[in-house]
PDB file of N, CA and C in Angstrom:
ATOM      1  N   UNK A   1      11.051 -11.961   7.451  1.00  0.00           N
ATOM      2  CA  UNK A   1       9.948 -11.360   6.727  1.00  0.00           C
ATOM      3  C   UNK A   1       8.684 -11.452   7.575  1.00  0.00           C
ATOM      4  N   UNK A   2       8.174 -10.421   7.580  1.00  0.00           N
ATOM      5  CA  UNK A   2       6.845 -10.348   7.978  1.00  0.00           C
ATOM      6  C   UNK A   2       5.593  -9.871   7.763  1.00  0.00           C
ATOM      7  N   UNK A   3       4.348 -10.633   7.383  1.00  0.00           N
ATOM      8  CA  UNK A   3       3.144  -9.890   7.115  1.00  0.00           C
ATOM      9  C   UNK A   3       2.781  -8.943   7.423  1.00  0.00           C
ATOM     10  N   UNK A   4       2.069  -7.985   6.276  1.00  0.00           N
ATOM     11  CA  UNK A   4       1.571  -6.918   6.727  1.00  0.00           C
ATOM     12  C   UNK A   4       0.578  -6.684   6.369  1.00  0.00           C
ATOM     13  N   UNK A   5      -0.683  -5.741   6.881  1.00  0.00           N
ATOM     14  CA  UNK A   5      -1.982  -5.526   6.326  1.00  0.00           C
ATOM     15  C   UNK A   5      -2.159  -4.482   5.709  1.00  0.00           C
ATOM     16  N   UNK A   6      -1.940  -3.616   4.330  1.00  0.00           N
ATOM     17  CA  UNK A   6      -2.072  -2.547   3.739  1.00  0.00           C
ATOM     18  C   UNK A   6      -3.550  -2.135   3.489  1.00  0.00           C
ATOM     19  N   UNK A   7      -4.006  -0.948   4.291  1.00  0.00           N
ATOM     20  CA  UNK A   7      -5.242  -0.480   3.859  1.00  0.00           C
ATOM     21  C   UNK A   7      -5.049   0.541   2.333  1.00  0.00           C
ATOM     22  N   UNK A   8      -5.655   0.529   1.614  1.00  0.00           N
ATOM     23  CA  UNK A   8      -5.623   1.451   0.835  1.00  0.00           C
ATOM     24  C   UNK A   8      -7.008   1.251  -0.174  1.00  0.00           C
ATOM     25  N   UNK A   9      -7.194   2.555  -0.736  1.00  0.00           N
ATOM     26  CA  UNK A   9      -8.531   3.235  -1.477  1.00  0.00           C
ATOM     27  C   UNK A   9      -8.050   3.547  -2.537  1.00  0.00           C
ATOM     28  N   UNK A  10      -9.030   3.001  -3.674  1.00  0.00           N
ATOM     29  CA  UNK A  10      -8.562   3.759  -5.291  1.00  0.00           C
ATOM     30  C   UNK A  10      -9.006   4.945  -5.408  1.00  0.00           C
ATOM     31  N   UNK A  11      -8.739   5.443  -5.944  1.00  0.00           N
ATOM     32  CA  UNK A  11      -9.128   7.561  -6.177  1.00  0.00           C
ATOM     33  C   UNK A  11     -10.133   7.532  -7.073  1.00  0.00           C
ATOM     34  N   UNK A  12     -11.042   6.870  -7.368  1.00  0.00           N
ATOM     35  CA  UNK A  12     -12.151   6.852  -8.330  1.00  0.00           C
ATOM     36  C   UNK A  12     -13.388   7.333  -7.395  1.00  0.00           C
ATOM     37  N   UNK A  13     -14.679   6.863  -8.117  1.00  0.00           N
ATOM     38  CA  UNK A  13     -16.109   6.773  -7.644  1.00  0.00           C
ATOM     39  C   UNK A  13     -15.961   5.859  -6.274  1.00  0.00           C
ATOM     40  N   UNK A  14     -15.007   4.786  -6.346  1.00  0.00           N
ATOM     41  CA  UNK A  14     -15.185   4.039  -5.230  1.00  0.00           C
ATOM     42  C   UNK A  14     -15.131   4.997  -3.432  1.00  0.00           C
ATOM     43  N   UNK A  15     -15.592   4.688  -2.583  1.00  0.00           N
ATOM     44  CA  UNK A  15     -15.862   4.951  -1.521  1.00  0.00           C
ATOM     45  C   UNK A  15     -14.971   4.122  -0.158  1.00  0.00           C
ATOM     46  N   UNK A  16     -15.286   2.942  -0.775  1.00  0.00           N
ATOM     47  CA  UNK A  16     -14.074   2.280   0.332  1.00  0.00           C
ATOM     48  C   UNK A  16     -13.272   1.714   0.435  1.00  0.00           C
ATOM     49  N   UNK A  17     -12.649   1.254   1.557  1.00  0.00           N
ATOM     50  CA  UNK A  17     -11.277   0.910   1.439  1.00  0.00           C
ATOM     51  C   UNK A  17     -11.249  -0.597   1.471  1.00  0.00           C
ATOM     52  N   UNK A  18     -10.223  -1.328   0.970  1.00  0.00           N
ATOM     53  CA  UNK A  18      -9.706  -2.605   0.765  1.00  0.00           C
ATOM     54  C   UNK A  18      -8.316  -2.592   1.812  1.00  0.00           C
ATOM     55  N   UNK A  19      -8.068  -4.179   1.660  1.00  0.00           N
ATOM     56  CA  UNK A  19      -6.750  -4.258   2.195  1.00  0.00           C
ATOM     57  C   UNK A  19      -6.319  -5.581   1.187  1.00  0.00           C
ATOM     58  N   UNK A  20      -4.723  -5.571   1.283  1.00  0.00           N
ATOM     59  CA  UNK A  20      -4.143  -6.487   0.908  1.00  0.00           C
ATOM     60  C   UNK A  20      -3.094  -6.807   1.685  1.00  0.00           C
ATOM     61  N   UNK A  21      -2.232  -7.992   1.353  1.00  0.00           N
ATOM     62  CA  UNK A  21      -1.500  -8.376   2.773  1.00  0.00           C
ATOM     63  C   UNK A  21      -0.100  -8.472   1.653  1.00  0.00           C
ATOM     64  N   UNK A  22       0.795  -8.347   2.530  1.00  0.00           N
ATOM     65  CA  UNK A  22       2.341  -7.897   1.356  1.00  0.00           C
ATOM     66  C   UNK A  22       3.325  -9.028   2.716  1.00  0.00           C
ATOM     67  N   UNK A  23       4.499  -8.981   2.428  1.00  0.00           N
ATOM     68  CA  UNK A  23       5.679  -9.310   3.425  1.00  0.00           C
ATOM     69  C   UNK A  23       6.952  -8.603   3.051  1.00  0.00           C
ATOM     70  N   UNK A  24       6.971  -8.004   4.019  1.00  0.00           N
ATOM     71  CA  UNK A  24       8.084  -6.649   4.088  1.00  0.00           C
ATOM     72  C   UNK A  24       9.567  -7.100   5.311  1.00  0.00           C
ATOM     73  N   UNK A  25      10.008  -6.778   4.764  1.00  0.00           N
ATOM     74  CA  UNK A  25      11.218  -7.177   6.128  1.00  0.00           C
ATOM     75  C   UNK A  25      11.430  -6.121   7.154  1.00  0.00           C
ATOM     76  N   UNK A  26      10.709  -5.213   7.284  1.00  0.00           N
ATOM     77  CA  UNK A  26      10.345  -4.493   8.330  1.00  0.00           C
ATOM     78  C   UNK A  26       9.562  -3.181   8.487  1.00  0.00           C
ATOM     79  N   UNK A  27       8.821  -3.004   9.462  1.00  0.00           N
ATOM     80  CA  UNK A  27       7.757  -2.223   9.395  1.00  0.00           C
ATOM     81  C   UNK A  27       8.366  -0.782   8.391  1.00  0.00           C
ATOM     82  N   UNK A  28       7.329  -0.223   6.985  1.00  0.00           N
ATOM     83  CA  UNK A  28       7.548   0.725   6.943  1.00  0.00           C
ATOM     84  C   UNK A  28       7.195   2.400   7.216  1.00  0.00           C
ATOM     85  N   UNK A  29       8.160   3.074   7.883  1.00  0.00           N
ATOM     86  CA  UNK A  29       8.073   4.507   7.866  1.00  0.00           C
ATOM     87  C   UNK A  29       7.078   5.238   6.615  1.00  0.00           C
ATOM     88  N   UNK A  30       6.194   5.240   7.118  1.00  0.00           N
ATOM     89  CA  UNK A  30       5.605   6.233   5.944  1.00  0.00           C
ATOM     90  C   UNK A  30       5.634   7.941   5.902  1.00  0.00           C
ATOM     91  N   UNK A  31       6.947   8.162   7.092  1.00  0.00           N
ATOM     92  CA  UNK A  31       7.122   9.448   6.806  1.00  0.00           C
ATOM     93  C   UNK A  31       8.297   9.693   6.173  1.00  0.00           C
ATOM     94  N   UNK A  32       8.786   8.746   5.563  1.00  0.00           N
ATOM     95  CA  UNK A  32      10.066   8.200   4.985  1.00  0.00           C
ATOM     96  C   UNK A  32       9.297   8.211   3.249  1.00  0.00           C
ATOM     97  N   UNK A  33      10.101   9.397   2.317  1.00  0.00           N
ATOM     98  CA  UNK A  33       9.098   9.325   1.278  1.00  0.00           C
ATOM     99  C   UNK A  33       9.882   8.427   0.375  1.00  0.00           C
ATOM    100  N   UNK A  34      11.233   7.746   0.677  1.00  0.00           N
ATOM    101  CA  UNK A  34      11.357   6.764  -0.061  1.00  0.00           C
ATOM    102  C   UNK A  34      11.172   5.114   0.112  1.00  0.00           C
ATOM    103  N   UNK A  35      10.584   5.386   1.320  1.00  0.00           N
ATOM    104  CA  UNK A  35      10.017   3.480   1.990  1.00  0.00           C
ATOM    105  C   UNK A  35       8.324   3.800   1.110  1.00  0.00           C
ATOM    106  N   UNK A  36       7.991   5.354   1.662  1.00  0.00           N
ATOM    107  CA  UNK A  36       6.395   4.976   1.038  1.00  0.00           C
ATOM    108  C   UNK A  36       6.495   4.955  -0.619  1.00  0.00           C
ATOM    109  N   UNK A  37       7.765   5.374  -0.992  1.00  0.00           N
ATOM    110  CA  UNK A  37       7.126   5.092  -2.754  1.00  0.00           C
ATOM    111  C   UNK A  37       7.881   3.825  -2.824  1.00  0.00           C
ATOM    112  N   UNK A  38       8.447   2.925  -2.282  1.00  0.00           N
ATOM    113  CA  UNK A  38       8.977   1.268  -1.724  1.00  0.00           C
ATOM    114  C   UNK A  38       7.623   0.608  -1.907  1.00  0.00           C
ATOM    115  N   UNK A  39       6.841   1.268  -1.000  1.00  0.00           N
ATOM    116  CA  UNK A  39       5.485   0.165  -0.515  1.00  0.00           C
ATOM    117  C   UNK A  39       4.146   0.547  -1.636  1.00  0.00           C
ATOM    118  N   UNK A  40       4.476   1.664  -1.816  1.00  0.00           N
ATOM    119  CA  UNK A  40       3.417   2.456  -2.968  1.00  0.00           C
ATOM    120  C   UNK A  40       3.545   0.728  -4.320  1.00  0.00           C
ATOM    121  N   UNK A  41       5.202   0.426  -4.640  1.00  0.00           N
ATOM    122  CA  UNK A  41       5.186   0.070  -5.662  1.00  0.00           C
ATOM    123  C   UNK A  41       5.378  -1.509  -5.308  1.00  0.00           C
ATOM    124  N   UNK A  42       5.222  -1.699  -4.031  1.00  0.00           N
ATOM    125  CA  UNK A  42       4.725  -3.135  -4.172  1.00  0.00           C
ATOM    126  C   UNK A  42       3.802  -3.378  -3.751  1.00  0.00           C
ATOM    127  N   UNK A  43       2.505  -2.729  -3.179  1.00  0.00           N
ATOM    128  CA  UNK A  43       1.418  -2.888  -3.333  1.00  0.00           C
ATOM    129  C   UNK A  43       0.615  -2.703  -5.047  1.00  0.00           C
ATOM    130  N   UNK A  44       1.025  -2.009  -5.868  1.00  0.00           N
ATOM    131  CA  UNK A  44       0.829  -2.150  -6.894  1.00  0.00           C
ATOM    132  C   UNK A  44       0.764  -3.266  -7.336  1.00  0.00           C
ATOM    133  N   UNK A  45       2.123  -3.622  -7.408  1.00  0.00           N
ATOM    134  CA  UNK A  45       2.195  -5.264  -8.382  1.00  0.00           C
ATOM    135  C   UNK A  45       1.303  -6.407  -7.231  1.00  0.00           C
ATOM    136  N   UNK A  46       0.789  -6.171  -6.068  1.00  0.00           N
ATOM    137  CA  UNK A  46       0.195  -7.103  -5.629  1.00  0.00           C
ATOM    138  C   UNK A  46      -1.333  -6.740  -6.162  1.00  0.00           C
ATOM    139  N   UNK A  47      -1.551  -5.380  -6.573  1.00  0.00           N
ATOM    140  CA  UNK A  47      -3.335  -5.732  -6.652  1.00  0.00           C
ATOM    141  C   UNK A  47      -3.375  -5.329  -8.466  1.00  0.00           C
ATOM    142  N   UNK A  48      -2.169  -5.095  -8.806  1.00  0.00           N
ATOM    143  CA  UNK A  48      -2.093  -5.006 -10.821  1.00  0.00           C
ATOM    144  C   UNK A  48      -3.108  -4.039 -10.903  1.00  0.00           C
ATOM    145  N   UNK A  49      -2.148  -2.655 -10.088  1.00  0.00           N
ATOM    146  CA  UNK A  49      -3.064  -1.691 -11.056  1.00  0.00           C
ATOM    147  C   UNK A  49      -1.793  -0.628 -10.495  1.00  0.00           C
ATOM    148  N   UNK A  50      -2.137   0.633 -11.537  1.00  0.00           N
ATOM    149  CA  UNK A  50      -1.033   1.633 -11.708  1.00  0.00           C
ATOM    150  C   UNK A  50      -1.201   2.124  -9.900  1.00  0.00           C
ATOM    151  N   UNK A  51      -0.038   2.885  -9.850  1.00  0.00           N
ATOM    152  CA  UNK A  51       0.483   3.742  -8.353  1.00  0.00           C
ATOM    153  C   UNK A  51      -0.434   4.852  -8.226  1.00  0.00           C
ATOM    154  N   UNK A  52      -0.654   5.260  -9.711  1.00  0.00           N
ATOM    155  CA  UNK A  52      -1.526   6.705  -8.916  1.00  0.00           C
ATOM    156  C   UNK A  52      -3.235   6.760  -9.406  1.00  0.00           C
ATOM    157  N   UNK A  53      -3.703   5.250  -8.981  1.00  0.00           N
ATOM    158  CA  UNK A  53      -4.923   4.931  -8.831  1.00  0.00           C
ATOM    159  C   UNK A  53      -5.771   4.895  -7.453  1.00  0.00           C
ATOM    160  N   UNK A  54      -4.478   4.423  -6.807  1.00  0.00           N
ATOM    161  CA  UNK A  54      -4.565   4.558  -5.154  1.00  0.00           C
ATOM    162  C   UNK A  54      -4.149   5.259  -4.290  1.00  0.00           C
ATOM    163  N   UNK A  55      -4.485   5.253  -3.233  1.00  0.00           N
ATOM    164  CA  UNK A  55      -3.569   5.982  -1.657  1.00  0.00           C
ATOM    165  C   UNK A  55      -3.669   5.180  -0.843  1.00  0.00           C
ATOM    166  N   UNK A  56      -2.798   5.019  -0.363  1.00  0.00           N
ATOM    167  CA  UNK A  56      -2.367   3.692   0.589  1.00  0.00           C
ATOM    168  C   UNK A  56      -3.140   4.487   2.253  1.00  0.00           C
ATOM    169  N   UNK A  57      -3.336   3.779   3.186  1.00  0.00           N
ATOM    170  CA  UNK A  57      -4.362   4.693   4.234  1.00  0.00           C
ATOM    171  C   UNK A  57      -4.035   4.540   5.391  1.00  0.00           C
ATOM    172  N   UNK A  58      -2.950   2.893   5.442  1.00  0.00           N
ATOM    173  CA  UNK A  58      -2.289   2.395   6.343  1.00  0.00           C
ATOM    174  C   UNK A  58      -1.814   1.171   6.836  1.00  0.00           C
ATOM    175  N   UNK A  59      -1.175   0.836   7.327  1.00  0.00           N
ATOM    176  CA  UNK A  59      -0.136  -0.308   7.896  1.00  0.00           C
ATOM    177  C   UNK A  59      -0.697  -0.825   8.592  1.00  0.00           C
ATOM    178  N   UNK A  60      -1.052  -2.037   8.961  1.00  0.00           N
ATOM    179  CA  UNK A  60      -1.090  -3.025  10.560  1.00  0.00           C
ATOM    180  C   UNK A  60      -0.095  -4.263  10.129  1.00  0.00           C
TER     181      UNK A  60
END
């Protein structure tokens, strides 16, 4: 397992972006639309808020 740094922005008034840190067992493909709705839905349960509040913006 390894850390990862998820950038992502809520779709509201807000303006910028946050990150949160997840552990994935390997880097995901986000041109892969079933790893990104994978990571879509565990970044969710890490920041407890619905999937289509956000857009995820990117990986490190």
């Amino acid at each position: 397992m390894q850390t990862y740094t998820i950038e992502y922005a809520f779709q509201d008034k807000e303006r910028t972006s946050r990150t949160c840190e997840v552990k994935l067992d390997r880097t995901p493909d986000l041109n892969d639309n079933e790893q990104l709705a994978d990571l879509y839905q565990i970044v969710s349960e890490a920041i407890r808020k619905p999937i289509t509040t956000f857009e995820i913006l990117s990986v490190r």
